[in-house]
C-alpha atoms as a PDB file:
ATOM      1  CA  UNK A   1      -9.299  -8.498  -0.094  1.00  0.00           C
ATOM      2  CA  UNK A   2      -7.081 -10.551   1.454  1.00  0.00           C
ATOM      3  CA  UNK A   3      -3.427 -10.783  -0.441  1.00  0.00           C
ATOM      4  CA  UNK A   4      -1.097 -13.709   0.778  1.00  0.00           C
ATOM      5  CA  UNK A   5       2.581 -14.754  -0.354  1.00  0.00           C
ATOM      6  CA  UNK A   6       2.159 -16.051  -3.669  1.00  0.00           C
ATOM      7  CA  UNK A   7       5.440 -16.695  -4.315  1.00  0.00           C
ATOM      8  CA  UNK A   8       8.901 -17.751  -2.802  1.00  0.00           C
ATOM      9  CA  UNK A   9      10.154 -15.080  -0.026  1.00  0.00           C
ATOM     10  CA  UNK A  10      13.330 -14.379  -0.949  1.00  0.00           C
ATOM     11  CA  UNK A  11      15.877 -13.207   1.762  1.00  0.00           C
ATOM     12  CA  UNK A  12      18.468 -10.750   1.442  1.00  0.00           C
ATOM     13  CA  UNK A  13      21.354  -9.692   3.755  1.00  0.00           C
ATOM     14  CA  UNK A  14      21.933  -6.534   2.603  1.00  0.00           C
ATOM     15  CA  UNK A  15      20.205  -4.584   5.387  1.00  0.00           C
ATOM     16  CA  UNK A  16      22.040  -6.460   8.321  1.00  0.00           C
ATOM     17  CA  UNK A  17      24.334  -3.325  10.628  1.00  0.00           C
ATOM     18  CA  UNK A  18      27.880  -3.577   9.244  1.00  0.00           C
ATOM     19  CA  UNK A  19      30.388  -2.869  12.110  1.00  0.00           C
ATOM     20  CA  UNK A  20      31.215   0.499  10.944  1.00  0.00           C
ATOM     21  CA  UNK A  21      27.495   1.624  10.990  1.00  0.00           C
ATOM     22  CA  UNK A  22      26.416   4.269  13.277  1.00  0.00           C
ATOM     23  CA  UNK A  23      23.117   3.254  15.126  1.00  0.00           C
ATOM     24  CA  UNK A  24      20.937   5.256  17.246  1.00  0.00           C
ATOM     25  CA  UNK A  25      19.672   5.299  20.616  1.00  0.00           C
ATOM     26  CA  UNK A  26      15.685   4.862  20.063  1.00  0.00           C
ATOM     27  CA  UNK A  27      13.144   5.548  22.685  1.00  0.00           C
ATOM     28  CA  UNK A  28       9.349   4.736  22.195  1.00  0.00           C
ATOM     29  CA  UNK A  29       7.045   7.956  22.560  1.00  0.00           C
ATOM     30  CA  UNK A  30       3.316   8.342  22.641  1.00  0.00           C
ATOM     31  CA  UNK A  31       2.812   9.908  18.791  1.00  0.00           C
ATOM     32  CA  UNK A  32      -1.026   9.757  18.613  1.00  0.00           C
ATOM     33  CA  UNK A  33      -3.202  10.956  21.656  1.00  0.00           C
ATOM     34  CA  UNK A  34      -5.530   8.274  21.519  1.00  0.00           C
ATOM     35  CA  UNK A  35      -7.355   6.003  24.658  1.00  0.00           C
ATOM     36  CA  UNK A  36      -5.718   2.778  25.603  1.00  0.00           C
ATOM     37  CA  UNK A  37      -6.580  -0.205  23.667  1.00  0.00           C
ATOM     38  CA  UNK A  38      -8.236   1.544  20.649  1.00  0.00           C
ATOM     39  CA  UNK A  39      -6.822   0.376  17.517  1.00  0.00           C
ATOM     40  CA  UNK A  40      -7.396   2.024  14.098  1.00  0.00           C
ATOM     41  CA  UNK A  41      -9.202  -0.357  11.558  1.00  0.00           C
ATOM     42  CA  UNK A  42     -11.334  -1.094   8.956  1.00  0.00           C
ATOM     43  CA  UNK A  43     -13.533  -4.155   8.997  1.00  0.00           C
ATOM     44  CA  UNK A  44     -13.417  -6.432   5.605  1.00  0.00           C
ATOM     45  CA  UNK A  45     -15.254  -4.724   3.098  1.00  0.00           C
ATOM     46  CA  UNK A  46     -15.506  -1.160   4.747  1.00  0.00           C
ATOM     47  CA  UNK A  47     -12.267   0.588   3.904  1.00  0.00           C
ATOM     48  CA  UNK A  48     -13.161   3.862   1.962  1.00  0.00           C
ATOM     49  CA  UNK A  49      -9.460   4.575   0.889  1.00  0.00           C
ATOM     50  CA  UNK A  50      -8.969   1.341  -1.393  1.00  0.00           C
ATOM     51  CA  UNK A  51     -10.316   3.457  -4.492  1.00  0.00           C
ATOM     52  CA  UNK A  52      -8.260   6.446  -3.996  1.00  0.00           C
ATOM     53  CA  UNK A  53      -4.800   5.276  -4.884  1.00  0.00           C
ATOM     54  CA  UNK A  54      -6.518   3.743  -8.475  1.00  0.00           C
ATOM     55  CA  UNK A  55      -8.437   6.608  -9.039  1.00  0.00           C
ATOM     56  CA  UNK A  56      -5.899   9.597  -8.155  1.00  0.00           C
ATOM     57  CA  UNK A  57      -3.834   7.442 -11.410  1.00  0.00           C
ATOM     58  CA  UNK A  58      -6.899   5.961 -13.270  1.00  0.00           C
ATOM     59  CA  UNK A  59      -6.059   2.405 -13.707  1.00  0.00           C
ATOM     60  CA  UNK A  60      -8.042  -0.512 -12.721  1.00  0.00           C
ATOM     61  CA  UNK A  61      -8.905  -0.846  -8.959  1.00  0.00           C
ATOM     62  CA  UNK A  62      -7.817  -5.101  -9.954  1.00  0.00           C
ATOM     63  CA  UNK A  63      -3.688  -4.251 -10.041  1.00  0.00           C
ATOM     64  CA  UNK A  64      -3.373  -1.637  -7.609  1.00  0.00           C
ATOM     65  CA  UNK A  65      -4.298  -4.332  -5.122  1.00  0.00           C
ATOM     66  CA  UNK A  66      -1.331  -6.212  -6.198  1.00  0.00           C
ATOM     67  CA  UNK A  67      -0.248  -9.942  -6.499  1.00  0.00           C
ATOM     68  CA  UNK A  68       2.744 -11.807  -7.692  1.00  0.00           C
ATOM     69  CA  UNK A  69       0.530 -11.566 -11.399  1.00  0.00           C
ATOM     70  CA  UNK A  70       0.400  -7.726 -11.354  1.00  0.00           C
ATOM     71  CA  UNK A  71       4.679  -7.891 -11.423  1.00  0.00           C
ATOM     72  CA  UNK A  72       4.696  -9.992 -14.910  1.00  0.00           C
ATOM     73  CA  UNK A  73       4.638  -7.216 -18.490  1.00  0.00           C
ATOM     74  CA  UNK A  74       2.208  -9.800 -19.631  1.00  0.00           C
ATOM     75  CA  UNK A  75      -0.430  -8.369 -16.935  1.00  0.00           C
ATOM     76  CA  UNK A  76      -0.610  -4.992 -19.328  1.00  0.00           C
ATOM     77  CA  UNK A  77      -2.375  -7.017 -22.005  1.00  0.00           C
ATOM     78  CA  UNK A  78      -5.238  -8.046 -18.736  1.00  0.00           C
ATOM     79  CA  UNK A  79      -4.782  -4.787 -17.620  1.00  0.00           C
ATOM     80  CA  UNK A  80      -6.688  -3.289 -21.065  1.00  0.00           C
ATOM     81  CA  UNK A  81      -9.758  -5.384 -20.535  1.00  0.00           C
ATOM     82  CA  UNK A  82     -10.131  -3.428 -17.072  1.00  0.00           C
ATOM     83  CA  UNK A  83     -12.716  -0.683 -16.602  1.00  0.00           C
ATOM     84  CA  UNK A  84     -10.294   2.214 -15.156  1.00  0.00           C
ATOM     85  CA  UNK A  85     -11.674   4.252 -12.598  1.00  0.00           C
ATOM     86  CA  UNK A  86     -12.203   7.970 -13.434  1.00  0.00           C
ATOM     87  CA  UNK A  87     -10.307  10.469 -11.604  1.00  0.00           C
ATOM     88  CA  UNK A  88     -11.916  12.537  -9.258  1.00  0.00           C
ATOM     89  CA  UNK A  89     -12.678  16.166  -9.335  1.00  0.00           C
ATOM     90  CA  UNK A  90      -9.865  18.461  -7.704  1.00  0.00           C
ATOM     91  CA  UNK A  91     -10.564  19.855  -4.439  1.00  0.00           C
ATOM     92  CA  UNK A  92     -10.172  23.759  -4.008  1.00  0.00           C
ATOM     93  CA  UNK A  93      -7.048  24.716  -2.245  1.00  0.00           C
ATOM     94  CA  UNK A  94      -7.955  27.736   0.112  1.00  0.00           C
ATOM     95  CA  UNK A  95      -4.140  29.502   0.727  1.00  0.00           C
END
């Protein structure tokens, strides 16, 4: 799903360099070793990590996607009618 602005964008200066800031030199590197023009994705529908994030904290797959609504204390009282998703089983750790 698809989430858009929903709400004013509010701008904020407090991230602009100051003069007394230090900045550093950055060069770009290759990080991933990966052939040219291949692009990590996931079509519409097909991403098999959307579930984990609600499920590793059982609550409702609805507000982990977010939304301006999902911000509001009033969204706990939709939240309830929600089906929470069970949390999976743990994996075994081999150390």
């Amino acid at each position: 799903m698809v989430r858009y602005i929903m709400e004013a964008n509010v701008l904020s200066s407090a991230f602009r360099v100051g003069p007394r800031c230090a900045t550093y030199p950055c060069e770009p590197v290759d990080e991933v070793d990966r052939p040219a023009g291949v692009v990590p994705h996931h079509l519409p529908g097909t991403n098999p990590f959307l579930l984990e994030f609600p499920a590793n904290y059982e609550i409702p797959p609805e507000p982990a996607q977010g939304g301006a609504e999902t911000m509001y204390p009033e969204y706990k009282s939709k939240m309830a009618a929600m089906k929470s998703l069970a949390r999976p089983a743990k994996r075994a750790s081999f150390n």
